[in-house]
Structure formats: structure tokens, C-alpha cells
PDB file of N, CA and C in Angstrom:
ATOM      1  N   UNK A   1       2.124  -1.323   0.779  1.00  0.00           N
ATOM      2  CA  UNK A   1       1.407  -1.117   2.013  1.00  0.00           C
ATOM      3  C   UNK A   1       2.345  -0.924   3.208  1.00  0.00           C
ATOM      4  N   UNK A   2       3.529  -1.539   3.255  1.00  0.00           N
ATOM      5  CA  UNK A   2       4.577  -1.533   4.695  1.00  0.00           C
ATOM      6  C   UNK A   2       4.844  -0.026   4.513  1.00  0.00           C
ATOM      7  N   UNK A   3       5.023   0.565   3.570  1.00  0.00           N
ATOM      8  CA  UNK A   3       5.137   2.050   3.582  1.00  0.00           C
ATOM      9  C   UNK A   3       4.496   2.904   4.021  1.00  0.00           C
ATOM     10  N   UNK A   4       3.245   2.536   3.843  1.00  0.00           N
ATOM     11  CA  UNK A   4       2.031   3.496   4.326  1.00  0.00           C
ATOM     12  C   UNK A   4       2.533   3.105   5.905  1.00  0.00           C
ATOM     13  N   UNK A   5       2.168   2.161   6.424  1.00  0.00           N
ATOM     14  CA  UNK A   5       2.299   1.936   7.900  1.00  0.00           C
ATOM     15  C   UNK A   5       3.649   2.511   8.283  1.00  0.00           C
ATOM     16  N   UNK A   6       4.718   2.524   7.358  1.00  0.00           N
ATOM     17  CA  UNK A   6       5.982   3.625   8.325  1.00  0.00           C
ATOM     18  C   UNK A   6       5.717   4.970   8.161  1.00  0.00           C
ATOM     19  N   UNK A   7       5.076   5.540   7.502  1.00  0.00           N
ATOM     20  CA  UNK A   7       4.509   6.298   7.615  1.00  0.00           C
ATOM     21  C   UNK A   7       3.542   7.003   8.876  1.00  0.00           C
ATOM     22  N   UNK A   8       2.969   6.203   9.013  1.00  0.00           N
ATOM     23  CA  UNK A   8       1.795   6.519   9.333  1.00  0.00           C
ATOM     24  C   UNK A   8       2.623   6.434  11.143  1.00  0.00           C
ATOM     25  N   UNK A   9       3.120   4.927  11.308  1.00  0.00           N
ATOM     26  CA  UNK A   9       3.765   5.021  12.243  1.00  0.00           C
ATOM     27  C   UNK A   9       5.195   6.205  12.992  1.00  0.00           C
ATOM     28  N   UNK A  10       6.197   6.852  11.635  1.00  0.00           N
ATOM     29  CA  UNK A  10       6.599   7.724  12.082  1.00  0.00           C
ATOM     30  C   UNK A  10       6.135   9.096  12.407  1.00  0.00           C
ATOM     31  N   UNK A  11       4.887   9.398  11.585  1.00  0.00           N
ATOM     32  CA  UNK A  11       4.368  10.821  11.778  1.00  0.00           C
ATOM     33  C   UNK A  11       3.782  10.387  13.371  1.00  0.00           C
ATOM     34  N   UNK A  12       3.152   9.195  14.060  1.00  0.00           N
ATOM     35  CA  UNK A  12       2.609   9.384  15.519  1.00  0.00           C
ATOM     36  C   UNK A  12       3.650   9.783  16.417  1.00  0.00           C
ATOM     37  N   UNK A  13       5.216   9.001  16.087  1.00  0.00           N
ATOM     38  CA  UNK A  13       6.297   8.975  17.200  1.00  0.00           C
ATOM     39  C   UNK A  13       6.834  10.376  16.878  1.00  0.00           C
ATOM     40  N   UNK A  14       6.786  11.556  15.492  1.00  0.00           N
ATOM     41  CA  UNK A  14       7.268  12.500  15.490  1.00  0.00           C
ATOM     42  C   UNK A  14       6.303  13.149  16.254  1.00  0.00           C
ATOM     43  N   UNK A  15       5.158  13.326  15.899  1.00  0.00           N
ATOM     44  CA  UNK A  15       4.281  14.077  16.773  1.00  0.00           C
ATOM     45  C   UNK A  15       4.596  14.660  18.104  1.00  0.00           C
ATOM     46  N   UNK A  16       4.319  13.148  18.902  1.00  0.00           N
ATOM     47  CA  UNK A  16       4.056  12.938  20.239  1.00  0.00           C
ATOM     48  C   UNK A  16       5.953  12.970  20.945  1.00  0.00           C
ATOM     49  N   UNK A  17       6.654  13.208  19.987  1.00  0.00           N
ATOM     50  CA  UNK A  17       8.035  13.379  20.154  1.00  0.00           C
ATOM     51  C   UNK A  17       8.589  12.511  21.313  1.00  0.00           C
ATOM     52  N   UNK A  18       8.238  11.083  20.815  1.00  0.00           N
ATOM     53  CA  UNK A  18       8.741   9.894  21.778  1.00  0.00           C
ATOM     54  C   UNK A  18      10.212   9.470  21.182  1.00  0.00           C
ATOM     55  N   UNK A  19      10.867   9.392  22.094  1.00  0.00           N
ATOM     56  CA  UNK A  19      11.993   8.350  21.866  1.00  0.00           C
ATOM     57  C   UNK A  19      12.869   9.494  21.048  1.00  0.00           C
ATOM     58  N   UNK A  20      14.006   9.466  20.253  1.00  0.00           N
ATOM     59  CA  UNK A  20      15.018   9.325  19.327  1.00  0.00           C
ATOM     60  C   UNK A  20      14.292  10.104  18.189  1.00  0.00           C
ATOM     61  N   UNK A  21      13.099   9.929  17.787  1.00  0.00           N
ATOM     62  CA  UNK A  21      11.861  10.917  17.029  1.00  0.00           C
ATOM     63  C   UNK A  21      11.463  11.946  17.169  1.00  0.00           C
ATOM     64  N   UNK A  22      12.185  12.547  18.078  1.00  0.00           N
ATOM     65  CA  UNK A  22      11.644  13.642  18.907  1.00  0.00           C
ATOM     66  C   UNK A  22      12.336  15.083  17.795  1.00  0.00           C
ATOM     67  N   UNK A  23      13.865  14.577  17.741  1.00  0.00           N
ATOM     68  CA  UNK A  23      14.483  15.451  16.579  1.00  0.00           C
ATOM     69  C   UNK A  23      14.672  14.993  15.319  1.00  0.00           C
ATOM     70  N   UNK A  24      13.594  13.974  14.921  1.00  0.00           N
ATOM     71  CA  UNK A  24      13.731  13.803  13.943  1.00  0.00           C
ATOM     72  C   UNK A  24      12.910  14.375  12.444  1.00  0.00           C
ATOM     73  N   UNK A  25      13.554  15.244  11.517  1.00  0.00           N
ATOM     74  CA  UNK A  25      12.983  16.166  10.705  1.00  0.00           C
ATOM     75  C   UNK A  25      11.876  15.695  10.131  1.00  0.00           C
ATOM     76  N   UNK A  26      10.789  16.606   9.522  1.00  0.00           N
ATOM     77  CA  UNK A  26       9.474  16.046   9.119  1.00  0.00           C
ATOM     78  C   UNK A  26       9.803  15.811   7.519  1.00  0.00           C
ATOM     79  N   UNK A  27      10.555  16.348   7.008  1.00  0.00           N
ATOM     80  CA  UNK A  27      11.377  16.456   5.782  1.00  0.00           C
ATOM     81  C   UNK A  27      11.333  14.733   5.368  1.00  0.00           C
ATOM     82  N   UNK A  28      11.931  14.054   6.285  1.00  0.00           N
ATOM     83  CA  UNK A  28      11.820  12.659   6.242  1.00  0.00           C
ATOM     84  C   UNK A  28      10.669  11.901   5.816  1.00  0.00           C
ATOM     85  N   UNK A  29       9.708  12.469   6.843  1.00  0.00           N
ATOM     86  CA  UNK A  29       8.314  11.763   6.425  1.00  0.00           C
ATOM     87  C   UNK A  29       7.621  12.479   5.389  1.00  0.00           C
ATOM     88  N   UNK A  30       8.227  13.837   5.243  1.00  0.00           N
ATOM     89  CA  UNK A  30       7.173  13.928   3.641  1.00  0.00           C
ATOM     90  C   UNK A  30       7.684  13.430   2.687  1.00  0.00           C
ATOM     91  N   UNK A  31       9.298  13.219   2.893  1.00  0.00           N
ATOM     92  CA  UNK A  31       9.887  12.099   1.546  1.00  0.00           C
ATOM     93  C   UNK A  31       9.334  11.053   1.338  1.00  0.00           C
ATOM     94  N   UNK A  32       9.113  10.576   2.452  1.00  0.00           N
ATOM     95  CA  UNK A  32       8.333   8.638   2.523  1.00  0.00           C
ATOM     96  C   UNK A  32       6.856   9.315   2.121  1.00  0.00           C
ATOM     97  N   UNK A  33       6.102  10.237   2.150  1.00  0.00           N
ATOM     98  CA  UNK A  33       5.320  10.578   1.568  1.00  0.00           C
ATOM     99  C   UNK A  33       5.284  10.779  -0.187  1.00  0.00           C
ATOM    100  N   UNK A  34       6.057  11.717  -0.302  1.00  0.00           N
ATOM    101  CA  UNK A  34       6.249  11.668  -2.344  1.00  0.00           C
ATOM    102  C   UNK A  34       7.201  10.175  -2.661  1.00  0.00           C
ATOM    103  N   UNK A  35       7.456   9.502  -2.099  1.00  0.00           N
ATOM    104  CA  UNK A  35       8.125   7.972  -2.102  1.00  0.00           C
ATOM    105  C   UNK A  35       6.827   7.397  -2.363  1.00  0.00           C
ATOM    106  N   UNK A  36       5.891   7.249  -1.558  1.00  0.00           N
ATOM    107  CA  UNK A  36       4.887   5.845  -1.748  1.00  0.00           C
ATOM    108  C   UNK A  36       3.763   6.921  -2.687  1.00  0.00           C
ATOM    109  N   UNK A  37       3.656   7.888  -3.150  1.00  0.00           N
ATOM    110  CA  UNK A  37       2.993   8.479  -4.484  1.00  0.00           C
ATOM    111  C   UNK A  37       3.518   8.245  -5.530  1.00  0.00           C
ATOM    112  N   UNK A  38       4.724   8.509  -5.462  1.00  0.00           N
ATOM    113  CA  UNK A  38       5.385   8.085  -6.790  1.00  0.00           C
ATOM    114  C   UNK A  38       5.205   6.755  -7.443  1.00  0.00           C
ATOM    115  N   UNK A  39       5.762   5.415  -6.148  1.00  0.00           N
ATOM    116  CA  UNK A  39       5.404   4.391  -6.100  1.00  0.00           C
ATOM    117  C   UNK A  39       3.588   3.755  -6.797  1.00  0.00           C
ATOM    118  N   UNK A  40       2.781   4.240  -5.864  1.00  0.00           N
ATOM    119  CA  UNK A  40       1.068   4.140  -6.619  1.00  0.00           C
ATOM    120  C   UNK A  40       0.908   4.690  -7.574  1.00  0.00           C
ATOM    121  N   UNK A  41       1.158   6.210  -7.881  1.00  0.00           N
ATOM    122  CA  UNK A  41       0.674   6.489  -9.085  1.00  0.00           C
ATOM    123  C   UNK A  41       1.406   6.061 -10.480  1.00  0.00           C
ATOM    124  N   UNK A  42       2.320   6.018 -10.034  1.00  0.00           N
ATOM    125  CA  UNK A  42       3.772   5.703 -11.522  1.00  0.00           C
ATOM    126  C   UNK A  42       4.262   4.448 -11.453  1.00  0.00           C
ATOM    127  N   UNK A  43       5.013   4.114 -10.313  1.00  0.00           N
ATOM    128  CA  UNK A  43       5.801   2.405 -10.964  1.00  0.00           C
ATOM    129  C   UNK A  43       4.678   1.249 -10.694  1.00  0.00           C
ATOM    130  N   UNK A  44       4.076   1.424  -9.496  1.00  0.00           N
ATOM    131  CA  UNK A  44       3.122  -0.113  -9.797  1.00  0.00           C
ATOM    132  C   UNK A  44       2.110   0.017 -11.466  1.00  0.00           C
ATOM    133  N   UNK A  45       2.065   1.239 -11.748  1.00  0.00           N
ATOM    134  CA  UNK A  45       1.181   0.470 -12.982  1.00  0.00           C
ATOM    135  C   UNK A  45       2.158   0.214 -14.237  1.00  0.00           C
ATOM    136  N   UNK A  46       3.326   1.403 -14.220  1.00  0.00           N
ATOM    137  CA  UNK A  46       4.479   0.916 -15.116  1.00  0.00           C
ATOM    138  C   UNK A  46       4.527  -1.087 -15.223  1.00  0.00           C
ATOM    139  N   UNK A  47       4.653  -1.524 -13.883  1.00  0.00           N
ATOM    140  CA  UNK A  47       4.810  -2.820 -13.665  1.00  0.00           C
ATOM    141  C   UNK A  47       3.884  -3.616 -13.992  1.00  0.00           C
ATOM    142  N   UNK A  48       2.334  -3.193 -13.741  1.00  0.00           N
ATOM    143  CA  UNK A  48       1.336  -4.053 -14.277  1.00  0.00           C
ATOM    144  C   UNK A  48       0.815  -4.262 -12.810  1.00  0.00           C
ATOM    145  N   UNK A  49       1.656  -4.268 -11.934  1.00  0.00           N
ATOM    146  CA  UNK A  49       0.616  -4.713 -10.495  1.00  0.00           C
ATOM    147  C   UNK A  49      -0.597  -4.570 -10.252  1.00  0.00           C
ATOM    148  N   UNK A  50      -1.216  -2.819 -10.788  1.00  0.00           N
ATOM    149  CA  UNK A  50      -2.202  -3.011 -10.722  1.00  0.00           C
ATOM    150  C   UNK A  50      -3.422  -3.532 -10.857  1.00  0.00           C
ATOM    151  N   UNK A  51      -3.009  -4.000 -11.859  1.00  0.00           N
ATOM    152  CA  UNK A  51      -4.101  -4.799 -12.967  1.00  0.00           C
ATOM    153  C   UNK A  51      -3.440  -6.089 -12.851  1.00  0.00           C
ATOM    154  N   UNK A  52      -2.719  -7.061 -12.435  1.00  0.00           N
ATOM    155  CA  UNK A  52      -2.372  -8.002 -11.877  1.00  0.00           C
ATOM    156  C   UNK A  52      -3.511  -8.529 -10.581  1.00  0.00           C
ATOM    157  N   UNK A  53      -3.565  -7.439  -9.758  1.00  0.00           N
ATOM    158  CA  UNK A  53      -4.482  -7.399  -8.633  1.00  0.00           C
ATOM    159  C   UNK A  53      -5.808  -7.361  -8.799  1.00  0.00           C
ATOM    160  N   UNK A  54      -6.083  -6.926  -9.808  1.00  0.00           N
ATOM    161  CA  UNK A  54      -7.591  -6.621 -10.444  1.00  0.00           C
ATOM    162  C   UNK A  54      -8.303  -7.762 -10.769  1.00  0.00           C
ATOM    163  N   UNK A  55      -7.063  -8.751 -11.789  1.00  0.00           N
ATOM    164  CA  UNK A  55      -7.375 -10.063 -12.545  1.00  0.00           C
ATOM    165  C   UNK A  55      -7.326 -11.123 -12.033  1.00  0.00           C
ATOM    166  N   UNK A  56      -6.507 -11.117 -10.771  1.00  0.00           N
ATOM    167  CA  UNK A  56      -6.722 -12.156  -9.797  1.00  0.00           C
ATOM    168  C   UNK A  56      -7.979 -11.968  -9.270  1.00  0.00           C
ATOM    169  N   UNK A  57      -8.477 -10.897  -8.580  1.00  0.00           N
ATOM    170  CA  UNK A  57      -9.484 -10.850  -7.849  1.00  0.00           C
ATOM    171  C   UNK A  57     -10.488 -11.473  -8.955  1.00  0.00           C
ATOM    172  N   UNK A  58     -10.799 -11.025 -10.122  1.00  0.00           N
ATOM    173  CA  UNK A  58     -11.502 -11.163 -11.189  1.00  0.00           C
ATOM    174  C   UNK A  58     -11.605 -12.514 -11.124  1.00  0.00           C
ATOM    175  N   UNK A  59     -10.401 -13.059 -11.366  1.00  0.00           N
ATOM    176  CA  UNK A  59     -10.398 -14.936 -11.788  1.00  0.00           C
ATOM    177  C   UNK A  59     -10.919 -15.773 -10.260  1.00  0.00           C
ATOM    178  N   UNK A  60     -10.888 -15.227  -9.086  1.00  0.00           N
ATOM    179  CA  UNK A  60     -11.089 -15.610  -8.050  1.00  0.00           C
ATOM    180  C   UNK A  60     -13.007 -15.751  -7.759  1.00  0.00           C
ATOM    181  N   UNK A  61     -13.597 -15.047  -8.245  1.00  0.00           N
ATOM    182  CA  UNK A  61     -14.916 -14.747  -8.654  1.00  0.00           C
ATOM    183  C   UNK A  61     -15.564 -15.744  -9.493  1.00  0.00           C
ATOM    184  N   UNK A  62     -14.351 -16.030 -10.613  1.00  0.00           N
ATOM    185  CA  UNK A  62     -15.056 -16.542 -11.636  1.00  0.00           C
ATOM    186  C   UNK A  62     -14.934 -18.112 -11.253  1.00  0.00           C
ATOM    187  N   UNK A  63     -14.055 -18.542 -10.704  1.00  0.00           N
ATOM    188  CA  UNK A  63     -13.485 -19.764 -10.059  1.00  0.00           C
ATOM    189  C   UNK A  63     -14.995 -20.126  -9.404  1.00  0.00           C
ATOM    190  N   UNK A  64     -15.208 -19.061  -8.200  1.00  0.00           N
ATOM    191  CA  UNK A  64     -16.468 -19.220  -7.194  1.00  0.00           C
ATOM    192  C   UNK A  64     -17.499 -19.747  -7.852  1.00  0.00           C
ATOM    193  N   UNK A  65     -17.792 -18.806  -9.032  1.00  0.00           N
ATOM    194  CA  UNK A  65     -19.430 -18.919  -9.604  1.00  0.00           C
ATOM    195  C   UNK A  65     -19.349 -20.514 -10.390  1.00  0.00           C
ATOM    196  N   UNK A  66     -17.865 -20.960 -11.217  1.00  0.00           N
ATOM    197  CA  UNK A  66     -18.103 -22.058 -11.915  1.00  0.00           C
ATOM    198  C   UNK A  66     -17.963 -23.576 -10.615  1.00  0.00           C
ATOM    199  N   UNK A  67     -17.839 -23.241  -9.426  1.00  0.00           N
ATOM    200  CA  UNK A  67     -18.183 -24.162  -8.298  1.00  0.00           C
ATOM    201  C   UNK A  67     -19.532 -24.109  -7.774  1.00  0.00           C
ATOM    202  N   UNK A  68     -19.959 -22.862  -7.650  1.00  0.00           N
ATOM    203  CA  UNK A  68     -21.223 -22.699  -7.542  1.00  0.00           C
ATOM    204  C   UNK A  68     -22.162 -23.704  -8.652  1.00  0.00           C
ATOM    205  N   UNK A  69     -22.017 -23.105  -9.777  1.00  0.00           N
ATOM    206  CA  UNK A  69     -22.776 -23.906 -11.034  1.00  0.00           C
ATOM    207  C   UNK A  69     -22.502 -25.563 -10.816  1.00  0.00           C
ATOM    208  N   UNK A  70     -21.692 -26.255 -10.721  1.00  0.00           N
ATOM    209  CA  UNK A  70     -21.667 -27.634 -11.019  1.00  0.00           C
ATOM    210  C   UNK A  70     -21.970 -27.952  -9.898  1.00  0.00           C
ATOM    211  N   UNK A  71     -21.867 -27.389  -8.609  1.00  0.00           N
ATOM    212  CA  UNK A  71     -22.458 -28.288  -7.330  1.00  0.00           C
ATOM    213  C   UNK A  71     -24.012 -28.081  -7.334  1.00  0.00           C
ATOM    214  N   UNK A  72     -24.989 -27.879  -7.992  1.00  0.00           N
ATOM    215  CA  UNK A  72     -25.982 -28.124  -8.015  1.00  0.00           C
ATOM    216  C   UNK A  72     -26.303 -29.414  -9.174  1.00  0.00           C
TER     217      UNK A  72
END
């Protein structure tokens, strides 16, 4: 996610050509662009993150409902 936000944050300061950003190539930000694709589509699931994230959320649910059940 910090990627997306430099992203997102250098394409406004290239834009609006504030500061030191002003000459700075767009070449850059489409790298940090095929950088955080590569990243989502290929190494986080190589790694399992994805489904790491999935099963927490999952077990976090299931946690809820078996508190739910015994407090009645």
C-alpha cells in the first residue's frame, strides 16, 4: 500500500510541477507503476500474503460468531 500512495503522491507533484518534481521524468512513475503490478499480481501470492489476508479475516469472523454463540 505505501507504494500506491508514492505513487499516487508523485504523479500530483509531477503534474502540478511543484518543487524539484517539476523535471522530474514520468518514466519514474510508470516504473513505480509496473513495480507495485508486478508486486500484486506475482510476488504477494508467490508469498502466500494473499491468502494469509483472506484467512485472518476468515478466522476473525469465526472468532466473532463463536462469542456471539456462548454469550447467550
Amino acid at each position: 500500500m505505501p507504494i500506491i500512495l508514492l505513487i499516487v503522491g508523485l504523479s500530483i507533484l509531477r503534474y502540478f510541477e511543484l518543487g524539484p518534481f517539476a523535471d522530474f521524468s514520468w518514466w519514474w512513475i510508470i516504473g513505480l507503476f509496473a513495480l507495485a503490478f508486478i508486486w500484486f499480481e506475482f510476488i504477494e501470492r508467490m508469498l502466500g500474503l494473499d491468502k494469509k489476508k483472506e484467512h485472518s479475516e476468515v478466522e476473525k469472523v469465526r472468532k466473532q460468531r463463536i462469542e456471539k454463540a456462548f454469550k447467550k
